[in-house]
PDB file of N, CA and C in Angstrom:
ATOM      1  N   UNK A   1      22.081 -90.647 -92.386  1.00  0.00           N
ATOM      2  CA  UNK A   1      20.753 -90.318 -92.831  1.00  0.00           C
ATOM      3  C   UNK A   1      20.020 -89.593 -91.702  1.00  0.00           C
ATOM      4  N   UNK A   2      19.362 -88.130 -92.122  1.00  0.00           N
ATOM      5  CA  UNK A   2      18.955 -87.421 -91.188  1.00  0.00           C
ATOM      6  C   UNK A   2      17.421 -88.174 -90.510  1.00  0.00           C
ATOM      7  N   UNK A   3      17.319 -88.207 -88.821  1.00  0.00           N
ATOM      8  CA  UNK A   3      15.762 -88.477 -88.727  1.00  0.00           C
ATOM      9  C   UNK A   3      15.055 -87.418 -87.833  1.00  0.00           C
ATOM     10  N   UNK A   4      14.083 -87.102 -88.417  1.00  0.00           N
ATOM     11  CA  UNK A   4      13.031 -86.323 -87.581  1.00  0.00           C
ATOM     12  C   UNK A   4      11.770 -86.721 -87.222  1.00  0.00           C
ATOM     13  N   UNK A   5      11.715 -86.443 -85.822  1.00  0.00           N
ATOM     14  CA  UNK A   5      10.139 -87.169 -85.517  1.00  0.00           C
ATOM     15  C   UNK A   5       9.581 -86.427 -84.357  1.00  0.00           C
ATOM     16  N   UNK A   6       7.959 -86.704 -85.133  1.00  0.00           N
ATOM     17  CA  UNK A   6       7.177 -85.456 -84.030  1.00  0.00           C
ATOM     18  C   UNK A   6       7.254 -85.764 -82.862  1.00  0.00           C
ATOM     19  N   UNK A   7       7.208 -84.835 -81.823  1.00  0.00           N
ATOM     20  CA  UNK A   7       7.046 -85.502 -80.333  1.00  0.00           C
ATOM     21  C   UNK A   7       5.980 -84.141 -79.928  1.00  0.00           C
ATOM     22  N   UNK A   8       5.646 -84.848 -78.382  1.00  0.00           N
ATOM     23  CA  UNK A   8       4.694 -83.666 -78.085  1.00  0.00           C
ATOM     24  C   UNK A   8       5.738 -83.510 -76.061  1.00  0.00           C
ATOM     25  N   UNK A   9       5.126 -82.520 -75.391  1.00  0.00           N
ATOM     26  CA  UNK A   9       5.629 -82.351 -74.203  1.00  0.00           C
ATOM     27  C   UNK A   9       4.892 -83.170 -73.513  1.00  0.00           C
ATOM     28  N   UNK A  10       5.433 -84.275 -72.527  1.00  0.00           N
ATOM     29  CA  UNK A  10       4.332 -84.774 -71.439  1.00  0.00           C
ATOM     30  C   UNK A  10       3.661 -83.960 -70.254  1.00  0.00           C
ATOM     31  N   UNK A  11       2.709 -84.550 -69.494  1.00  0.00           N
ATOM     32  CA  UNK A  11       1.895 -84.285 -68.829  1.00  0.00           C
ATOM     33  C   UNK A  11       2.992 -84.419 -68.112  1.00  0.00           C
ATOM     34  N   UNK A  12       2.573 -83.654 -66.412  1.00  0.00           N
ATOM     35  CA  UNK A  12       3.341 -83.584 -64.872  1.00  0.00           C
ATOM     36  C   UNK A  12       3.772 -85.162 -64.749  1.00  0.00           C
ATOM     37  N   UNK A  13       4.767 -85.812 -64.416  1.00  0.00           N
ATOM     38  CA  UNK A  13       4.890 -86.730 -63.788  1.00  0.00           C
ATOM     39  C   UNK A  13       6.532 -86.782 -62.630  1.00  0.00           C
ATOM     40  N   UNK A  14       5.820 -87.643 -61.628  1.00  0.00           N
ATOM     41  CA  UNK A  14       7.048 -88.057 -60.798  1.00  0.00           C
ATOM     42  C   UNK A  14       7.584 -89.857 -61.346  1.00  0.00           C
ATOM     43  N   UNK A  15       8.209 -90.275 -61.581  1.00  0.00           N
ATOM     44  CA  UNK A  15       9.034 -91.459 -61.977  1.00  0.00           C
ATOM     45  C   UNK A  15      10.287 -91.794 -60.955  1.00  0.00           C
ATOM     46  N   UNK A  16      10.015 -92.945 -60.308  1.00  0.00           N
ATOM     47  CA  UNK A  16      11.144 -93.598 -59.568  1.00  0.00           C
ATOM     48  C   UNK A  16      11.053 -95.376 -60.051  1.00  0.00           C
ATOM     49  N   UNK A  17      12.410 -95.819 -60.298  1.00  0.00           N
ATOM     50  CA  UNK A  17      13.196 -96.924 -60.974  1.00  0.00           C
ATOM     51  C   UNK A  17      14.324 -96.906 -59.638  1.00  0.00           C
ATOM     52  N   UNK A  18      14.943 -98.242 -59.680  1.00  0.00           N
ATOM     53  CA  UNK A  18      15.522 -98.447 -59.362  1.00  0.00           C
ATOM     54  C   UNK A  18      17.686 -97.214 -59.752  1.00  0.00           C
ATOM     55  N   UNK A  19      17.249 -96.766 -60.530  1.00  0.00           N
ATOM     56  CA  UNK A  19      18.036 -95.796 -60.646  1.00  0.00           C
ATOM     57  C   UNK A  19      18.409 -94.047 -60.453  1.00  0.00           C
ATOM     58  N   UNK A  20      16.668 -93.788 -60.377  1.00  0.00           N
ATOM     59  CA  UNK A  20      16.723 -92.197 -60.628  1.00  0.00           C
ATOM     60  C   UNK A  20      14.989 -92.349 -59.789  1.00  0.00           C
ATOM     61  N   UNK A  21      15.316 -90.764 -58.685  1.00  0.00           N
ATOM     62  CA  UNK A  21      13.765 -90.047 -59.248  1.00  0.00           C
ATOM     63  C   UNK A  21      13.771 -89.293 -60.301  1.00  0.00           C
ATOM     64  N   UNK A  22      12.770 -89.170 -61.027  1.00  0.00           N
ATOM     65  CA  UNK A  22      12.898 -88.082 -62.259  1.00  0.00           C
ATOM     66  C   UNK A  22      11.423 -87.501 -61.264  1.00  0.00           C
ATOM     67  N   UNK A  23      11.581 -85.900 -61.724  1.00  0.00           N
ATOM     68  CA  UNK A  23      10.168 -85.162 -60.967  1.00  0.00           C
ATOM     69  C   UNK A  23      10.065 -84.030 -62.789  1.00  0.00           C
ATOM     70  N   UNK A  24       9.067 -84.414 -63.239  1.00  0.00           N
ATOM     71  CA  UNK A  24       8.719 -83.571 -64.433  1.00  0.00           C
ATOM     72  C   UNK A  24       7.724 -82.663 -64.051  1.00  0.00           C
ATOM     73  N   UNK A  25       7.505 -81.466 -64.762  1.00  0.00           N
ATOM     74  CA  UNK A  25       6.511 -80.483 -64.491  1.00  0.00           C
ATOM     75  C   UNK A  25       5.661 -80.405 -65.556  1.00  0.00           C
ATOM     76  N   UNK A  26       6.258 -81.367 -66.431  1.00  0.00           N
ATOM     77  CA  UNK A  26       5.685 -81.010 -68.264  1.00  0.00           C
ATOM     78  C   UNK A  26       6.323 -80.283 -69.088  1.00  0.00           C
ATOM     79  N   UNK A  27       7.116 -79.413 -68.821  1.00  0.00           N
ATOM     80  CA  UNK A  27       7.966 -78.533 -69.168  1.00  0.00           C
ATOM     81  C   UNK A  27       9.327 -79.291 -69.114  1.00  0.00           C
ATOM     82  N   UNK A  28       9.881 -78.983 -68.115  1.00  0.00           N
ATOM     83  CA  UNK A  28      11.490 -79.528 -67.349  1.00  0.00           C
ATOM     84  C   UNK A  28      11.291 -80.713 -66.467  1.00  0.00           C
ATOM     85  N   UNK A  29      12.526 -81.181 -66.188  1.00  0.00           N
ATOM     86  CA  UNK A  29      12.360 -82.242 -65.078  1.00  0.00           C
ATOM     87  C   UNK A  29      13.641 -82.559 -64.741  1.00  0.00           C
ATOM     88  N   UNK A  30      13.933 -82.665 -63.519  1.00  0.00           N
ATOM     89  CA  UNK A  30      14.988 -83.186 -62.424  1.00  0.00           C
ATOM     90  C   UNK A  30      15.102 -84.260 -62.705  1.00  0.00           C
ATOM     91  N   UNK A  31      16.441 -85.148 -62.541  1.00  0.00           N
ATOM     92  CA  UNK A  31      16.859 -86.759 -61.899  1.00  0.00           C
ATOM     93  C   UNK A  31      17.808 -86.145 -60.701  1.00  0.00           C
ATOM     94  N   UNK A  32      17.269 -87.279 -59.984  1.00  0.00           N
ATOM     95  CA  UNK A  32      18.063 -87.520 -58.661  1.00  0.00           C
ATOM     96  C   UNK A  32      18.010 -88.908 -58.186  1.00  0.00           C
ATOM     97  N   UNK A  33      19.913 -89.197 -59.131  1.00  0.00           N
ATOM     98  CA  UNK A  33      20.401 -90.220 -58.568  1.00  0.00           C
ATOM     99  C   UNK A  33      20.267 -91.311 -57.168  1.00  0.00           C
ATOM    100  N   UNK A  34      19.311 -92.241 -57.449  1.00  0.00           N
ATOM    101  CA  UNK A  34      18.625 -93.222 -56.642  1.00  0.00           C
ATOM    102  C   UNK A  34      19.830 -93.693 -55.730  1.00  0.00           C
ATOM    103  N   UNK A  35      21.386 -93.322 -55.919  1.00  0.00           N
ATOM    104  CA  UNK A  35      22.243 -93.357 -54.959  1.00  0.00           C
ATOM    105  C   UNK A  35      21.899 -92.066 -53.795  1.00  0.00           C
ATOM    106  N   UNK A  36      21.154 -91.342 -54.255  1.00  0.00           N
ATOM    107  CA  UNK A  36      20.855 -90.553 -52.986  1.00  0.00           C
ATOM    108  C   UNK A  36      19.594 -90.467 -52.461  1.00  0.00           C
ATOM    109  N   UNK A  37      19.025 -91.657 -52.357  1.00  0.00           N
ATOM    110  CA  UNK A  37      18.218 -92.096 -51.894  1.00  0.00           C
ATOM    111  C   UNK A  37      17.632 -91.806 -50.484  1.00  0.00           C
ATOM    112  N   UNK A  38      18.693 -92.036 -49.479  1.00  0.00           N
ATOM    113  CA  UNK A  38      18.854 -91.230 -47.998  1.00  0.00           C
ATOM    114  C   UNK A  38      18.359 -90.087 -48.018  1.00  0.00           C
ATOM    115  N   UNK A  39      19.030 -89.075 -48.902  1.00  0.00           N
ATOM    116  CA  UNK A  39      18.655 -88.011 -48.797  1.00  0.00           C
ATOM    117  C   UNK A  39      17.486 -87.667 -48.900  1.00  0.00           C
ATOM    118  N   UNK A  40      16.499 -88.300 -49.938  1.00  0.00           N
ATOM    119  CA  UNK A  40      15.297 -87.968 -50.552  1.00  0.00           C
ATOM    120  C   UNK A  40      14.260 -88.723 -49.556  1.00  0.00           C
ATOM    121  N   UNK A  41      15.059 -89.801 -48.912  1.00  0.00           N
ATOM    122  CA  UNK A  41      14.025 -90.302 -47.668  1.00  0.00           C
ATOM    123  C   UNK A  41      13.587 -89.548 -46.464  1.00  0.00           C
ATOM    124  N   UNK A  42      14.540 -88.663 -46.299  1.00  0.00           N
ATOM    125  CA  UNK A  42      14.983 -87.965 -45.270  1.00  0.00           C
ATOM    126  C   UNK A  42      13.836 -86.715 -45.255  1.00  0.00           C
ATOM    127  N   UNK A  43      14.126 -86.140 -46.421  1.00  0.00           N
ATOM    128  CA  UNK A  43      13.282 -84.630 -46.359  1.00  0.00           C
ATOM    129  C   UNK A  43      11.428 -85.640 -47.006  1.00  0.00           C
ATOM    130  N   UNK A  44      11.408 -86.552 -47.421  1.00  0.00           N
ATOM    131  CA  UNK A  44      10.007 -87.021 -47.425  1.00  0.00           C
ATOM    132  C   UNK A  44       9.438 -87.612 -46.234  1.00  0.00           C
ATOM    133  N   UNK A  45       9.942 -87.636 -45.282  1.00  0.00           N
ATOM    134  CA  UNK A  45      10.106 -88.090 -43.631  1.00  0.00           C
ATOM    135  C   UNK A  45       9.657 -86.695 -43.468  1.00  0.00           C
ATOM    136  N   UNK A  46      10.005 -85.810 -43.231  1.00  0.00           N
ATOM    137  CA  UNK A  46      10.305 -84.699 -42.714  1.00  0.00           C
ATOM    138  C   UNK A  46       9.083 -83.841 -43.413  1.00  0.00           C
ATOM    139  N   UNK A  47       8.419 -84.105 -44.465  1.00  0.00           N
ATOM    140  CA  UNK A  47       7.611 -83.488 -44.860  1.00  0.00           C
ATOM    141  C   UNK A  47       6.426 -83.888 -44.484  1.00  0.00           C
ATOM    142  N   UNK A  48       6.168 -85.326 -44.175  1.00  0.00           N
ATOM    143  CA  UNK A  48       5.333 -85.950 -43.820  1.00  0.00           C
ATOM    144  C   UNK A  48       4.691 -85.673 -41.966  1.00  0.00           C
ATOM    145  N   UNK A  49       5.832 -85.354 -41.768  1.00  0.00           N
ATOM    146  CA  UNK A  49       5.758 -84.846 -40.372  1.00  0.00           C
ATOM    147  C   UNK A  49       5.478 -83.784 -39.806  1.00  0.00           C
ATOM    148  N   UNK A  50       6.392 -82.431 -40.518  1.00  0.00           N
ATOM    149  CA  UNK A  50       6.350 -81.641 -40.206  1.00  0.00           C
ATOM    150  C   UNK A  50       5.477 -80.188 -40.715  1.00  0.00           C
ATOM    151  N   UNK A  51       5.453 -80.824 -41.908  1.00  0.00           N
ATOM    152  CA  UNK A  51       4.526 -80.483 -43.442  1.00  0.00           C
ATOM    153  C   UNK A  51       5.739 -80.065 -43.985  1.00  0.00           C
ATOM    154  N   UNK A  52       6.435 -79.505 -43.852  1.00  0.00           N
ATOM    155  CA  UNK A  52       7.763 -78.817 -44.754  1.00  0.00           C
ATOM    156  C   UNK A  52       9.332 -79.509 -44.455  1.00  0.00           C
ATOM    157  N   UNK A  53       9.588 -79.451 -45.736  1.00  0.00           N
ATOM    158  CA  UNK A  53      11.604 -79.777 -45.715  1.00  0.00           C
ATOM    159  C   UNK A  53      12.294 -78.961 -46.771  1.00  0.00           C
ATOM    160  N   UNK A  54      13.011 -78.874 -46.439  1.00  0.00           N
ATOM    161  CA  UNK A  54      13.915 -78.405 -47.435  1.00  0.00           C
ATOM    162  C   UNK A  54      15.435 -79.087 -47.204  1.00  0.00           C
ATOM    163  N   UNK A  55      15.989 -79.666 -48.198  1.00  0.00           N
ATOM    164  CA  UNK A  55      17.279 -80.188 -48.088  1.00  0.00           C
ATOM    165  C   UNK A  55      18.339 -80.118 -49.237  1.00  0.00           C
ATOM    166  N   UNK A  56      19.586 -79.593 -48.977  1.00  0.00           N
ATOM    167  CA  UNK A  56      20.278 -79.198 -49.877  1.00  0.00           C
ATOM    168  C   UNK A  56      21.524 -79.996 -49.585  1.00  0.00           C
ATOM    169  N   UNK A  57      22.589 -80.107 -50.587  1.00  0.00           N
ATOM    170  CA  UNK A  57      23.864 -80.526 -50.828  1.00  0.00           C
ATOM    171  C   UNK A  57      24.358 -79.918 -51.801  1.00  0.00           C
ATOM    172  N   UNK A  58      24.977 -79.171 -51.706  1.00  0.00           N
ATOM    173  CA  UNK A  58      26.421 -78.091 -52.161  1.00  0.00           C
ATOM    174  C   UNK A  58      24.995 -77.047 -53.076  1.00  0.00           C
ATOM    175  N   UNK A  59      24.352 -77.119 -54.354  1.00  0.00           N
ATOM    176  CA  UNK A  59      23.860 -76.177 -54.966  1.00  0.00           C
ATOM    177  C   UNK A  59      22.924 -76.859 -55.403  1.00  0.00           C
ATOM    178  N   UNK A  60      22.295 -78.230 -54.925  1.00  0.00           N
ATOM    179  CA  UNK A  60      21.234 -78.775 -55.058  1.00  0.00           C
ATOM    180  C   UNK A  60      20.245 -78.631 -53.745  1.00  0.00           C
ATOM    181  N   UNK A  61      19.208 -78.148 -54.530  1.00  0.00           N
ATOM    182  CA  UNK A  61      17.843 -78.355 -53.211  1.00  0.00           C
ATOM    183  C   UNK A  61      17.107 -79.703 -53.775  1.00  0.00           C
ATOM    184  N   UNK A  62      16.205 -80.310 -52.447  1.00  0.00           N
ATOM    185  CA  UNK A  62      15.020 -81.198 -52.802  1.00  0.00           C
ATOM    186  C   UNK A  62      14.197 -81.339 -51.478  1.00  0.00           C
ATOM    187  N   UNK A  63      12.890 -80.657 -51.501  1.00  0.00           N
ATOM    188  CA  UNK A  63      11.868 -80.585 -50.569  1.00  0.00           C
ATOM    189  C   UNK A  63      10.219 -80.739 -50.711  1.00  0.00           C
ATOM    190  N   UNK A  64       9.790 -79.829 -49.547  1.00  0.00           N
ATOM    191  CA  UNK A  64       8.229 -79.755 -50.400  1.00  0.00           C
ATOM    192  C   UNK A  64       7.867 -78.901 -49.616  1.00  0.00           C
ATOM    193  N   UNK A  65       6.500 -79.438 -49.151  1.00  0.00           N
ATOM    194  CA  UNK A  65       5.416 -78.994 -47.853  1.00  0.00           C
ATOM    195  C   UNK A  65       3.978 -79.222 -48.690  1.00  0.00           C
ATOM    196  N   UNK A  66       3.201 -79.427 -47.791  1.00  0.00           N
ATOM    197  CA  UNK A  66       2.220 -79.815 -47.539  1.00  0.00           C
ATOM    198  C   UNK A  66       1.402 -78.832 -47.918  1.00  0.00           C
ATOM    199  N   UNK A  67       0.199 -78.594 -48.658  1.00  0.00           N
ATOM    200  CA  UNK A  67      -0.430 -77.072 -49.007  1.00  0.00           C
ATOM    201  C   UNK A  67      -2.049 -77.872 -48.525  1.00  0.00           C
ATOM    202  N   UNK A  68      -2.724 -76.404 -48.041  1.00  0.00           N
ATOM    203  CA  UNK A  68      -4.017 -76.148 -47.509  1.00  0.00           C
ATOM    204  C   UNK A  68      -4.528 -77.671 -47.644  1.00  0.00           C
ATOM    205  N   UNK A  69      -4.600 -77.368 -49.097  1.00  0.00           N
ATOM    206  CA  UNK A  69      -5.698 -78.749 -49.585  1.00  0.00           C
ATOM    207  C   UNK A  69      -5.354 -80.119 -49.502  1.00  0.00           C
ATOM    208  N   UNK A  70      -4.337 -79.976 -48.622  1.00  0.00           N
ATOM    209  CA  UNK A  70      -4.101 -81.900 -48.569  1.00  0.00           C
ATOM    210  C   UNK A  70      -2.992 -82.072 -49.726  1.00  0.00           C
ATOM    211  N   UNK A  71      -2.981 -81.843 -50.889  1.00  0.00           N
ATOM    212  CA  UNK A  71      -1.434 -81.950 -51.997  1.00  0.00           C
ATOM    213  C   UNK A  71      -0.540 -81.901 -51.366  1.00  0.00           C
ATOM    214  N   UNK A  72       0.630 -82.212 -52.050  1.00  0.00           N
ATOM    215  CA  UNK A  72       2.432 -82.280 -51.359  1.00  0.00           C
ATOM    216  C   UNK A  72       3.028 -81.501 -52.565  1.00  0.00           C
ATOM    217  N   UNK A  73       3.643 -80.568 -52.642  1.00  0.00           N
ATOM    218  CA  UNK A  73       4.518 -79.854 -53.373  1.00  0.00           C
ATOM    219  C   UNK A  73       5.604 -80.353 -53.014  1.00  0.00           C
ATOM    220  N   UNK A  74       6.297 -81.265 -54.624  1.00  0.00           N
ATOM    221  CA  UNK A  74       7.958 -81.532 -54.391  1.00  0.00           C
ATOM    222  C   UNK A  74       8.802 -80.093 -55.271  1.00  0.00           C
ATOM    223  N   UNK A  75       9.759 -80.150 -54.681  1.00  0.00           N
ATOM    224  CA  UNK A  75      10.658 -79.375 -55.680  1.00  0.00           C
ATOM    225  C   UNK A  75      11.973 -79.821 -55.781  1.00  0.00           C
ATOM    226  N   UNK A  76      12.846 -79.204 -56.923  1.00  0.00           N
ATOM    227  CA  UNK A  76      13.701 -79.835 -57.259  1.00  0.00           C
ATOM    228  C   UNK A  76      14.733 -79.730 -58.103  1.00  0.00           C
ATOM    229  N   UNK A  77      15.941 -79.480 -57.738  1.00  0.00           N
ATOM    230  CA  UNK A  77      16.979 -78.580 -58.848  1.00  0.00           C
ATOM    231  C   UNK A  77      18.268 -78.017 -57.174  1.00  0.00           C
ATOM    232  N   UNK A  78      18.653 -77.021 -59.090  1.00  0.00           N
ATOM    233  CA  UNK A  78      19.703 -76.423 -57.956  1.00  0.00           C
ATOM    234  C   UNK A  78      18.618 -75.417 -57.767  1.00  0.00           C
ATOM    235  N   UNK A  79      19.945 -74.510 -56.910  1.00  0.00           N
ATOM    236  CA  UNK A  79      18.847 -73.690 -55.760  1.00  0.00           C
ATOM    237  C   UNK A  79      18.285 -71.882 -56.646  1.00  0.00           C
ATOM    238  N   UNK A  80      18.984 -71.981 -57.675  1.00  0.00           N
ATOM    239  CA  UNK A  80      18.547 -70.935 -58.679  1.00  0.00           C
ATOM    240  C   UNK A  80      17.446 -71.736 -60.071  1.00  0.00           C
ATOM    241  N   UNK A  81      17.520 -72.871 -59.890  1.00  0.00           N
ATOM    242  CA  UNK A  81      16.349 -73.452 -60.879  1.00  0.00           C
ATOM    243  C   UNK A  81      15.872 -74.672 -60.618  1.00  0.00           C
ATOM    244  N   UNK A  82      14.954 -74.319 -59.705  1.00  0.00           N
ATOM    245  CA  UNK A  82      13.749 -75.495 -59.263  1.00  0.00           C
ATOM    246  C   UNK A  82      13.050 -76.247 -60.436  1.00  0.00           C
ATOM    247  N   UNK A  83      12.762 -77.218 -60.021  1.00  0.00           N
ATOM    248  CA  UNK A  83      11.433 -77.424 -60.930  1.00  0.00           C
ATOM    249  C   UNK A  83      10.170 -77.960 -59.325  1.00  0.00           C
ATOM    250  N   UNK A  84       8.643 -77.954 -59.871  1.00  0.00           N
ATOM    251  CA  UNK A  84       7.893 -78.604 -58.771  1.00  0.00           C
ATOM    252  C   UNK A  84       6.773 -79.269 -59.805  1.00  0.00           C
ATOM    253  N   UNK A  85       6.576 -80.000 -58.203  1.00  0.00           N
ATOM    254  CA  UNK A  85       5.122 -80.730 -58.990  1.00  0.00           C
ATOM    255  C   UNK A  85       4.708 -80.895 -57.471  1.00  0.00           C
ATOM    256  N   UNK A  86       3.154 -81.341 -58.103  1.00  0.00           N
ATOM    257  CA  UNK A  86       2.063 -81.533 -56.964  1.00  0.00           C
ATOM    258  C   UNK A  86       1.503 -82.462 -56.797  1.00  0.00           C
ATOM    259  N   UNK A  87       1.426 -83.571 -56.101  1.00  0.00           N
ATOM    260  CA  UNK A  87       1.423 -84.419 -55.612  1.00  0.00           C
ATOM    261  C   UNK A  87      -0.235 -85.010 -54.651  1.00  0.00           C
ATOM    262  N   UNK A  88      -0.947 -86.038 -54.964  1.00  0.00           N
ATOM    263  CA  UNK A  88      -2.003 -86.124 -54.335  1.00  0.00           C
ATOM    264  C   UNK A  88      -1.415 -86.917 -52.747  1.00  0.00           C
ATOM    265  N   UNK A  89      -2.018 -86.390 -51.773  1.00  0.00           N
ATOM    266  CA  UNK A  89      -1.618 -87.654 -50.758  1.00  0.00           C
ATOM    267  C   UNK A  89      -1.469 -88.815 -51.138  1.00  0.00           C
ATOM    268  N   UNK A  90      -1.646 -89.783 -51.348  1.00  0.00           N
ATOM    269  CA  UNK A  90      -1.991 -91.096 -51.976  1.00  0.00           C
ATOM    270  C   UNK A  90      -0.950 -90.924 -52.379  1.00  0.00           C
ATOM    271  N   UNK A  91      -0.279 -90.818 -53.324  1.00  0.00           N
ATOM    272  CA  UNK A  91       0.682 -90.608 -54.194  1.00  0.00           C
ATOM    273  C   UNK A  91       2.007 -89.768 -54.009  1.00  0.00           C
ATOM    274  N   UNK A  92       1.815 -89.067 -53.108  1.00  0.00           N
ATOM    275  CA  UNK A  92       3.018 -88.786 -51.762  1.00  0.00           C
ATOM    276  C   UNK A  92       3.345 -89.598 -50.985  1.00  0.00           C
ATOM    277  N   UNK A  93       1.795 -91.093 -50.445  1.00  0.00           N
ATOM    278  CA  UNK A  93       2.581 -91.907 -49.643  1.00  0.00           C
ATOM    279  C   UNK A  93       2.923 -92.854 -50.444  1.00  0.00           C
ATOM    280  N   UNK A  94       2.444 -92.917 -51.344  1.00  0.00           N
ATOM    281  CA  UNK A  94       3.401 -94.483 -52.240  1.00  0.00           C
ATOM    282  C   UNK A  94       4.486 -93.514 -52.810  1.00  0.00           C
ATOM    283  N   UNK A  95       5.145 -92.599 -52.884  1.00  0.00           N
ATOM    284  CA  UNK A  95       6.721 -92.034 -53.082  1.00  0.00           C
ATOM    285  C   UNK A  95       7.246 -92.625 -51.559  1.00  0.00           C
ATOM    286  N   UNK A  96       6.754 -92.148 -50.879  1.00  0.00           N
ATOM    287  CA  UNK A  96       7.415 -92.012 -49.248  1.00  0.00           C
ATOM    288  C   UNK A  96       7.553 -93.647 -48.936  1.00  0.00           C
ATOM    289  N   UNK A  97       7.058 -94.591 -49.442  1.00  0.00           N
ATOM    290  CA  UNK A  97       6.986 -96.047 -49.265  1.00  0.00           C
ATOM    291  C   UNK A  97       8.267 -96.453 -50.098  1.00  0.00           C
ATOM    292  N   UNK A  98       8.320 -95.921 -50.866  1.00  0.00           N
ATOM    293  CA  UNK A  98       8.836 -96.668 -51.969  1.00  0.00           C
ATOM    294  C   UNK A  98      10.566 -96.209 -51.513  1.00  0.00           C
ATOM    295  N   UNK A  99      10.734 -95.079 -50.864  1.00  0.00           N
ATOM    296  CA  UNK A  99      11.516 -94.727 -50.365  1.00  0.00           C
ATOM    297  C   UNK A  99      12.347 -94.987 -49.211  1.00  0.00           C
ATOM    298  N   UNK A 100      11.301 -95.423 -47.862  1.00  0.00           N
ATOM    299  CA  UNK A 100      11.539 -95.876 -47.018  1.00  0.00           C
ATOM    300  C   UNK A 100      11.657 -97.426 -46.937  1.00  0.00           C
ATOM    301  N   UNK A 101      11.715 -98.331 -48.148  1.00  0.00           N
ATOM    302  CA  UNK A 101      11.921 -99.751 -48.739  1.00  0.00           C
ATOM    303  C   UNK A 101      13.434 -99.691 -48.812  1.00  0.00           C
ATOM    304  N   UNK A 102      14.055 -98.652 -49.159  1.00  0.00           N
ATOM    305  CA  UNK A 102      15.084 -98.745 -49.732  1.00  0.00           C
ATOM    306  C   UNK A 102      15.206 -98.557 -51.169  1.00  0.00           C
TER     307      UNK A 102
END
């Protein structure tokens, strides 16, 4: 029996579980396997510090930097199709917490 049901596109969100970050734009959205966790600690370390990261493994990127106004631009994909989102401080450091927990 066929089912159809309305849906609508969500709003921007970042989502981390014990399994996945998901980074949505509203449009598209990335997972990145919460087994690579290191990695994603690493360049949010690094962004926090330096204002910018960029970090890749084989044809995946995941970075940011820091823009004028205080926001954190994540991005996220392979390296021919990003997705980003923007990020309030506040909400860059509870990613970066939640990260550096393990």
């Amino acid at each position: 029996m066929p089912l159809t049901l309305k849906v609508s596109s969500p709003s921007p969100y970042v989502h981390v579980d014990n399994r996945a970050l998901l980074l949505c734009n509203g449009q598209r959205a990335v997972l990145i396997n919460r087994a690579m966790g290191r990695w994603v600690h690493e360049a949010l370390e690094i962004i926090a510090e330096e204002r910018r990261a960029t970090r890749t493994q084989q044809n995946h990127a995941f970075g940011g930097f820091v823009a004028d106004s205080g926001a954190v631009v994540l991005f996220a994909g392979l390296h021919d199709d990003l997705v980003s989102v923007e990020l309030s401080p506040a909400s860059f450091e509870s990613l970066r917490q939640e990260f550096a927990d393990g």
